[in-house]
N, C-alpha and C. Protein backbone atom coordinates (compact mmCIF):
# COMPACT_ATOMS: atom_id res chain seq x y z
N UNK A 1 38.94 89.80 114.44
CA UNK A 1 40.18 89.69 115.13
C UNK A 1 41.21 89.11 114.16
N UNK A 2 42.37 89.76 114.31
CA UNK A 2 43.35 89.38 113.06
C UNK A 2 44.60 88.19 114.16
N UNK A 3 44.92 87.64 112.91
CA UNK A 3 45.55 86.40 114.07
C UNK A 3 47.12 86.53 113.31
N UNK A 4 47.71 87.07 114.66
CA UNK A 4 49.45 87.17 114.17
C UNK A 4 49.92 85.98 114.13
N UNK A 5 51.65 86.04 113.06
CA UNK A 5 51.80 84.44 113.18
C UNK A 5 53.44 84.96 113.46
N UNK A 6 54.36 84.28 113.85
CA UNK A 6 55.26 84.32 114.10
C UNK A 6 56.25 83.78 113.30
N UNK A 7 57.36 83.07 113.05
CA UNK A 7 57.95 82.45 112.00
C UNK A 7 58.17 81.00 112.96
N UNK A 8 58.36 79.83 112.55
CA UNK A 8 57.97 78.91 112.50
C UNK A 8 59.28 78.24 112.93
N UNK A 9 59.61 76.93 113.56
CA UNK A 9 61.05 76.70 113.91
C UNK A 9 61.58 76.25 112.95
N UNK A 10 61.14 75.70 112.22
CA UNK A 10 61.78 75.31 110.89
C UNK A 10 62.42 76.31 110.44
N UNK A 11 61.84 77.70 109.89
CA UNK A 11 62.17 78.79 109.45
C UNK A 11 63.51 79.38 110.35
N UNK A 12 63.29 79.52 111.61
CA UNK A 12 64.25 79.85 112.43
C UNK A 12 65.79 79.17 112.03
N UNK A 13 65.35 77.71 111.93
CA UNK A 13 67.03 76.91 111.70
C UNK A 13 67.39 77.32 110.53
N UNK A 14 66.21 77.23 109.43
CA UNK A 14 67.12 77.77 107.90
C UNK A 14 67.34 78.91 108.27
N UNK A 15 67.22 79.88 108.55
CA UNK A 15 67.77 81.22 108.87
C UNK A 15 69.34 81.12 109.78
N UNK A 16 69.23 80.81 110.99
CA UNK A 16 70.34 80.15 111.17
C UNK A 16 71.51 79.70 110.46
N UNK A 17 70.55 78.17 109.76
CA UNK A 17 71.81 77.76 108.86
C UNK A 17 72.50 78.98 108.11
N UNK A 18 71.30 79.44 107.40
CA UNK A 18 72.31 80.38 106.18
C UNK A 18 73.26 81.54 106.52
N UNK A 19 72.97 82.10 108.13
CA UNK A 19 73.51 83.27 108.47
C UNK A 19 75.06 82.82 109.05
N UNK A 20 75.16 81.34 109.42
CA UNK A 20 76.30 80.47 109.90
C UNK A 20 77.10 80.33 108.72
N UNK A 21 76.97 80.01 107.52
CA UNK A 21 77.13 80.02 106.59
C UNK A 21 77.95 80.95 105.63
N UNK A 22 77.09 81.98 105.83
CA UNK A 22 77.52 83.43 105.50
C UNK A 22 78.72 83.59 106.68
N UNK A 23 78.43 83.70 107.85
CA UNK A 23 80.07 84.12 108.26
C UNK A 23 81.42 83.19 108.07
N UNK A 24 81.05 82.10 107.66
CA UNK A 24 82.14 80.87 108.05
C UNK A 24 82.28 81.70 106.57
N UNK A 25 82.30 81.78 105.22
CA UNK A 25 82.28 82.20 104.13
C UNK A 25 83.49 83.90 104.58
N UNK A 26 82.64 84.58 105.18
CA UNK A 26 83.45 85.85 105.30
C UNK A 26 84.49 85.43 105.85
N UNK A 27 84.52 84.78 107.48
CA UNK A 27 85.85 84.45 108.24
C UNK A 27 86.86 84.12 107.59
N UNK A 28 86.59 83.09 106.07
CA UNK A 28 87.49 82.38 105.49
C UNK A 28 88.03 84.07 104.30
N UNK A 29 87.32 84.51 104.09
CA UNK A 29 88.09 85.36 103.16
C UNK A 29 88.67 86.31 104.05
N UNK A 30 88.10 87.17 105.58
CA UNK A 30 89.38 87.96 106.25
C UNK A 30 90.75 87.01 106.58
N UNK A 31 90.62 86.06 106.54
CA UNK A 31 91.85 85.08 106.88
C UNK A 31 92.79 84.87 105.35
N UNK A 32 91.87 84.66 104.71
CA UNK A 32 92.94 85.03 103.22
C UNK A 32 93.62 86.14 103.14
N UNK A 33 92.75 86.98 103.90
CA UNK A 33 93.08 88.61 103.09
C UNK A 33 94.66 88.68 103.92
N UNK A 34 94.86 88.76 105.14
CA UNK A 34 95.08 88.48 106.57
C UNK A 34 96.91 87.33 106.19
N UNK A 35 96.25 86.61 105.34
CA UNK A 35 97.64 85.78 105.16
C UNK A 35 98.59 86.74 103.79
N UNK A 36 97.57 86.82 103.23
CA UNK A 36 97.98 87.94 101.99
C UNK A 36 99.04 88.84 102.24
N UNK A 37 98.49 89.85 102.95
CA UNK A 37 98.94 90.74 103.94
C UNK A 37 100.56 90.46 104.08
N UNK A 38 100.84 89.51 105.45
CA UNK A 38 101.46 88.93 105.78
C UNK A 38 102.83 88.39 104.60
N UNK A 39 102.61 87.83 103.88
CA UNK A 39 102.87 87.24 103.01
C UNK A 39 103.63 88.54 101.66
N UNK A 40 102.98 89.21 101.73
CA UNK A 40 103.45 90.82 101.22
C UNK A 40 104.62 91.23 101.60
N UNK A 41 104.11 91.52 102.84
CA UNK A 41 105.10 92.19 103.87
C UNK A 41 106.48 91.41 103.90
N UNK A 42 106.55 89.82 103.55
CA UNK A 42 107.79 88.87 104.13
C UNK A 42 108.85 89.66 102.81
N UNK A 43 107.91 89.26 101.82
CA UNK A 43 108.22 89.62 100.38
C UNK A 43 109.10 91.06 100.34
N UNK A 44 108.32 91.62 100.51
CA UNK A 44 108.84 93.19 101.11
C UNK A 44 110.11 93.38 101.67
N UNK A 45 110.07 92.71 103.23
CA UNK A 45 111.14 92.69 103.67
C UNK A 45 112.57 92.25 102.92
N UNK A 46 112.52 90.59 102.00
CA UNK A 46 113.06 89.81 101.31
C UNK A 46 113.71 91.00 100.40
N UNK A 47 112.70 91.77 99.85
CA UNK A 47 113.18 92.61 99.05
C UNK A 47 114.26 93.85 99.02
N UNK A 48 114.13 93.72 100.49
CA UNK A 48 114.94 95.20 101.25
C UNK A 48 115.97 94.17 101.18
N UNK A 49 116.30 92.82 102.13
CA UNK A 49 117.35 92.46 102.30
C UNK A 49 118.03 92.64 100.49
N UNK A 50 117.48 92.01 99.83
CA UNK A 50 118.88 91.53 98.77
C UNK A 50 119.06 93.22 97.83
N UNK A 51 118.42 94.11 98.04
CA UNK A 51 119.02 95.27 97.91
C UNK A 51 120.10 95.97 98.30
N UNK A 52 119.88 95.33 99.78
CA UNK A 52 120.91 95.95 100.42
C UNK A 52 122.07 94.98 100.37
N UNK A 53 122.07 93.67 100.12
CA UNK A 53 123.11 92.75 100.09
C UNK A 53 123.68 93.15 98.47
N UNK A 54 122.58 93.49 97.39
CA UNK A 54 123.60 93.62 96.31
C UNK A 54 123.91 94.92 96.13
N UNK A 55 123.67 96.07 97.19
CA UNK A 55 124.13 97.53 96.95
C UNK A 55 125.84 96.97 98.02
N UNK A 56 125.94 96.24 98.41
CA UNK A 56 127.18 96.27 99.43
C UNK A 56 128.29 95.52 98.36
N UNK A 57 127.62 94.73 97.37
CA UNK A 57 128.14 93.72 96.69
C UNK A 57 128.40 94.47 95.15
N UNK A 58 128.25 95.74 94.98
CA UNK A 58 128.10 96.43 94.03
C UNK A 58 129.76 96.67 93.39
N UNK A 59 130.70 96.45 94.37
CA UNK A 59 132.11 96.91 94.22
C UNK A 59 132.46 95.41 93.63
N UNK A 60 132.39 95.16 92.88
CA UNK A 60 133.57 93.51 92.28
C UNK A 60 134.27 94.42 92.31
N UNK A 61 135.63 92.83 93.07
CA UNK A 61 136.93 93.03 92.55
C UNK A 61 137.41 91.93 91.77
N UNK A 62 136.41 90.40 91.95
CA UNK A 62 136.88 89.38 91.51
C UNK A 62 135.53 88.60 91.24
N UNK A 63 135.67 87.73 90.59
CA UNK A 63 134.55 87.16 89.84
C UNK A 63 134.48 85.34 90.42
N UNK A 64 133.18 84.71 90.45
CA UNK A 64 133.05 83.45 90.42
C UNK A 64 133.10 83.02 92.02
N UNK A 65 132.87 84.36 92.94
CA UNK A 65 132.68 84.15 94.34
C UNK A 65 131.50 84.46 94.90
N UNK A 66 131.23 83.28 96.31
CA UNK A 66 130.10 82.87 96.73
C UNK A 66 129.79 83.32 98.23
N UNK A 67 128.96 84.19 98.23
CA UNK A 67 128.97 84.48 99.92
C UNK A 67 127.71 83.83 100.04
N UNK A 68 127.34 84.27 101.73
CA UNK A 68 125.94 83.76 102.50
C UNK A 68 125.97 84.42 103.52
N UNK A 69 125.14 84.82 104.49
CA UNK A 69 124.53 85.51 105.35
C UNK A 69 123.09 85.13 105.93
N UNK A 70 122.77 85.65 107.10
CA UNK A 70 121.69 85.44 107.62
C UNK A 70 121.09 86.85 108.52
N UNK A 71 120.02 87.22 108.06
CA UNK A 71 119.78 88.54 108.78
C UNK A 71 118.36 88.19 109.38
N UNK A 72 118.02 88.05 110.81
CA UNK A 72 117.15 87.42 111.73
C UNK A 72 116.49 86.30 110.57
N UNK A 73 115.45 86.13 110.57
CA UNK A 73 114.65 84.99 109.89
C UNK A 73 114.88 84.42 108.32
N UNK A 74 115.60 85.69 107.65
CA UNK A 74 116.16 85.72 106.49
C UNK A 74 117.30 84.94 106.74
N UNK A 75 117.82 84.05 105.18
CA UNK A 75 118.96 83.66 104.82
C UNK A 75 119.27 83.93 103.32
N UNK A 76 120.69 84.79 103.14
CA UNK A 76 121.05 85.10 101.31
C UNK A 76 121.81 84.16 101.09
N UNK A 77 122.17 83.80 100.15
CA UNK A 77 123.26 83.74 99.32
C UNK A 77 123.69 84.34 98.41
N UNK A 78 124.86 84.96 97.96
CA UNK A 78 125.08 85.46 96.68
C UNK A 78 126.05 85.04 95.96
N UNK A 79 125.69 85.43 94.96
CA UNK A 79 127.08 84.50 93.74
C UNK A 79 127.44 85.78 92.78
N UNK A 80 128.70 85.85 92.48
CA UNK A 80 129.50 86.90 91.44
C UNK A 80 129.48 85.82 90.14
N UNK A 81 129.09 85.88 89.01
CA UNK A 81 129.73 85.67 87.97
C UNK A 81 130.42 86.44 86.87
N UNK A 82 131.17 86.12 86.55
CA UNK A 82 131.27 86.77 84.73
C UNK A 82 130.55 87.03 83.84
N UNK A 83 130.14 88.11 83.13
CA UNK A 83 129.37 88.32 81.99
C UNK A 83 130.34 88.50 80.62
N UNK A 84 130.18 87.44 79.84
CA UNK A 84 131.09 87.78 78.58
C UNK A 84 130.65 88.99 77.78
N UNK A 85 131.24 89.69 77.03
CA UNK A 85 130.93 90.43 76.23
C UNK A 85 131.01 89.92 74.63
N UNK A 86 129.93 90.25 73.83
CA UNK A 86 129.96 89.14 72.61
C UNK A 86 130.72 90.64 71.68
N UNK A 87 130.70 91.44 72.04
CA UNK A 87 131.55 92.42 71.32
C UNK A 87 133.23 92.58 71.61
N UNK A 88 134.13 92.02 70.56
CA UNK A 88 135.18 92.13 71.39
C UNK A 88 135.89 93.42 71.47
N UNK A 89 135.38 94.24 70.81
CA UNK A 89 135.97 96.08 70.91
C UNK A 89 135.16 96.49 71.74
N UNK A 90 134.10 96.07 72.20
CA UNK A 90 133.86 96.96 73.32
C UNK A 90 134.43 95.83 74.67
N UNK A 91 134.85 94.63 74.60
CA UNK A 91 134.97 94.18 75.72
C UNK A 91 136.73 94.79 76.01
N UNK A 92 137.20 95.00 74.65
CA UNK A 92 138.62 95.24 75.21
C UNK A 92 138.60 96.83 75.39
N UNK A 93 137.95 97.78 75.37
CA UNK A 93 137.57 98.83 75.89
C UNK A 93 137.27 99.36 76.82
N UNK A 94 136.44 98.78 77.63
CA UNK A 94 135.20 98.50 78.95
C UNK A 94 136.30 97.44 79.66
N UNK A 95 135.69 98.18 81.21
CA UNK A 95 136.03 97.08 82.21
C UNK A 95 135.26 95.63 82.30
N UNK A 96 135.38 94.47 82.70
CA UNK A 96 134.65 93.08 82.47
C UNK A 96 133.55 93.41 83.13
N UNK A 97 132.09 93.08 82.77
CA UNK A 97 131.14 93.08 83.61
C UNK A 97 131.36 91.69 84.50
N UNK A 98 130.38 91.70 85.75
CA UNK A 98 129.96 91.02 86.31
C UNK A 98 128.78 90.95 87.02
N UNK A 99 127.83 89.86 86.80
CA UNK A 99 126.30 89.41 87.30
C UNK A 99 126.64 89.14 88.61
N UNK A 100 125.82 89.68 89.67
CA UNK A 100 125.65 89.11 91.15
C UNK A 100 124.34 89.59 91.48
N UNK A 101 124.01 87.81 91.48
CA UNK A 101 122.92 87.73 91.88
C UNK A 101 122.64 87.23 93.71
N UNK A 102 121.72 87.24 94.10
CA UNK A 102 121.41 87.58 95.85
C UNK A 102 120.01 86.61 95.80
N UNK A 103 119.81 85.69 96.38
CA UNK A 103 118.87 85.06 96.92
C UNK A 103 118.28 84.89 98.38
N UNK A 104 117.17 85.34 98.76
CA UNK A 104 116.93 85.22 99.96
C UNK A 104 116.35 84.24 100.14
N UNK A 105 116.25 83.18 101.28
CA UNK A 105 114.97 82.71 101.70
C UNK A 105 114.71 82.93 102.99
N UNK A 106 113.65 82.39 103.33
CA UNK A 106 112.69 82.59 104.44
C UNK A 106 112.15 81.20 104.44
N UNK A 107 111.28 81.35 105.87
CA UNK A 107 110.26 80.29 106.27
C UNK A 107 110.15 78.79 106.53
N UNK A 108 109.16 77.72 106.65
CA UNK A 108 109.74 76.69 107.32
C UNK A 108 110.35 75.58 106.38
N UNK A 109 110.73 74.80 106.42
CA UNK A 109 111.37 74.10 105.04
C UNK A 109 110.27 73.58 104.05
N UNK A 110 109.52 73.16 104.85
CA UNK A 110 108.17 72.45 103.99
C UNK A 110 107.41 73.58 103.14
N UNK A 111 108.12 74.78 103.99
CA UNK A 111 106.64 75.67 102.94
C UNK A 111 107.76 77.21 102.57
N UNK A 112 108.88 76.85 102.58
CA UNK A 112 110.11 77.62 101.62
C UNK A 112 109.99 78.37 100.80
N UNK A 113 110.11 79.97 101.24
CA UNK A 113 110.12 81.06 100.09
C UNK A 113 111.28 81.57 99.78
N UNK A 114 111.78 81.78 98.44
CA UNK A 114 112.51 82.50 97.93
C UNK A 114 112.62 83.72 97.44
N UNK A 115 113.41 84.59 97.33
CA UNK A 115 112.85 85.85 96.43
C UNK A 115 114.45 86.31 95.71
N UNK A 116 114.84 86.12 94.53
CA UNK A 116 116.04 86.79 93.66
C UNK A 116 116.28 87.58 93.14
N UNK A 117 117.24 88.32 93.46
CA UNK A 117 117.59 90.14 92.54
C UNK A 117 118.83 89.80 91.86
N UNK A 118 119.32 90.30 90.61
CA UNK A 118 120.35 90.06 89.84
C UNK A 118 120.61 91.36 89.32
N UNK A 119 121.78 91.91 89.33
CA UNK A 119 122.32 93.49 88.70
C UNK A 119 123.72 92.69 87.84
N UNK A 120 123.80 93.59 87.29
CA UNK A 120 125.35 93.85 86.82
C UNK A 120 126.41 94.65 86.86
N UNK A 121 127.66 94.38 87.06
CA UNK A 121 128.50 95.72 87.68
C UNK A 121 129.65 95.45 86.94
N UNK A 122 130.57 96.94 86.77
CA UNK A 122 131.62 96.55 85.97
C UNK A 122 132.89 95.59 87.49
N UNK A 123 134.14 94.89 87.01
CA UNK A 123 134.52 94.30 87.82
C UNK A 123 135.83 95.42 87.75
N UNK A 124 136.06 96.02 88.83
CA UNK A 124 137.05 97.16 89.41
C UNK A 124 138.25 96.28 89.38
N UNK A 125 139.61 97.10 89.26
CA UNK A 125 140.99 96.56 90.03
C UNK A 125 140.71 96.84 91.07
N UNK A 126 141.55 95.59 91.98
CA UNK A 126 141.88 95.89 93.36
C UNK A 126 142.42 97.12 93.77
N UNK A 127 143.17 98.28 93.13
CA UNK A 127 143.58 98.79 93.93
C UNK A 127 142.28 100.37 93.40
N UNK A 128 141.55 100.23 92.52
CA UNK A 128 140.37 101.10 92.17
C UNK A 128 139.16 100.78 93.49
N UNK A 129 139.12 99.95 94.29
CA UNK A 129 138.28 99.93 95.15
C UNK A 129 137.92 101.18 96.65
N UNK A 130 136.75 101.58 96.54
CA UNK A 130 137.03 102.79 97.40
C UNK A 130 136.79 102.02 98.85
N UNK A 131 137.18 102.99 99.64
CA UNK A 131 136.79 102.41 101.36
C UNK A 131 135.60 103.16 101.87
């Protein structure tokens, strides 16, 4: 007569333990993945806004001005500066450039994201501006 054996309670809890183990291990990486994700996407969005804030901002007429905006959870700022030209035949040639850059942020103050786009554009006369 052959004598079956079963697994043992001891055996049972280490099995246990390790299979508890193993998921608390996975749970924690779909939750990374999960914030990742998330976190992409804000980025993403961030990214659409200051596109579209520096495609609107694309017309200078004047330099060294500061806007701001807020589009739902998003907040920009943007700033016009001057770009010198270190060439002075091509600066007296060429219209003045100008840098405008667009900052977004997002999120709660303690844990504050930013995201910045910077172009350059020539700076138009006022009366060269289209509608």
């Amino acid at each position: 007569m052959t004598k079956t054996r079963g697994f043992s309670l001891i055996e049972m809890l280490v099995a246990m333990v390790i299979l508890s183990l193993s998921l608390g291990v996975l749970y924690q990486a779909a939750m990374g993945a999960t914030r990742n994700v998330r976190v992409a996407a804000e980025y993403n969005e961030a990214l659409m806004i200051a596109e579209s804030v520096l495609s609107e901002l694309s017309a200078v007429t004047e330099v060294d001005v500061a806007q701001e905006g807020v589009f739902g959870e998003y907040r920009w700022q943007a700033q016009t500066t001057a770009v010198s030209s270190e060439d002075a035949e091509a600066a007296q040639m060429a219209l003045p450039l100008a840098e405008v850059t667009v900052v977004v942020y997002w999120g709660e103050s303690r844990r504050e994201r930013q995201f910045a786009l910077s172009s350059i554009f020539p700076v138009l006369p006022t009366t060269a501006v289209p509608d």
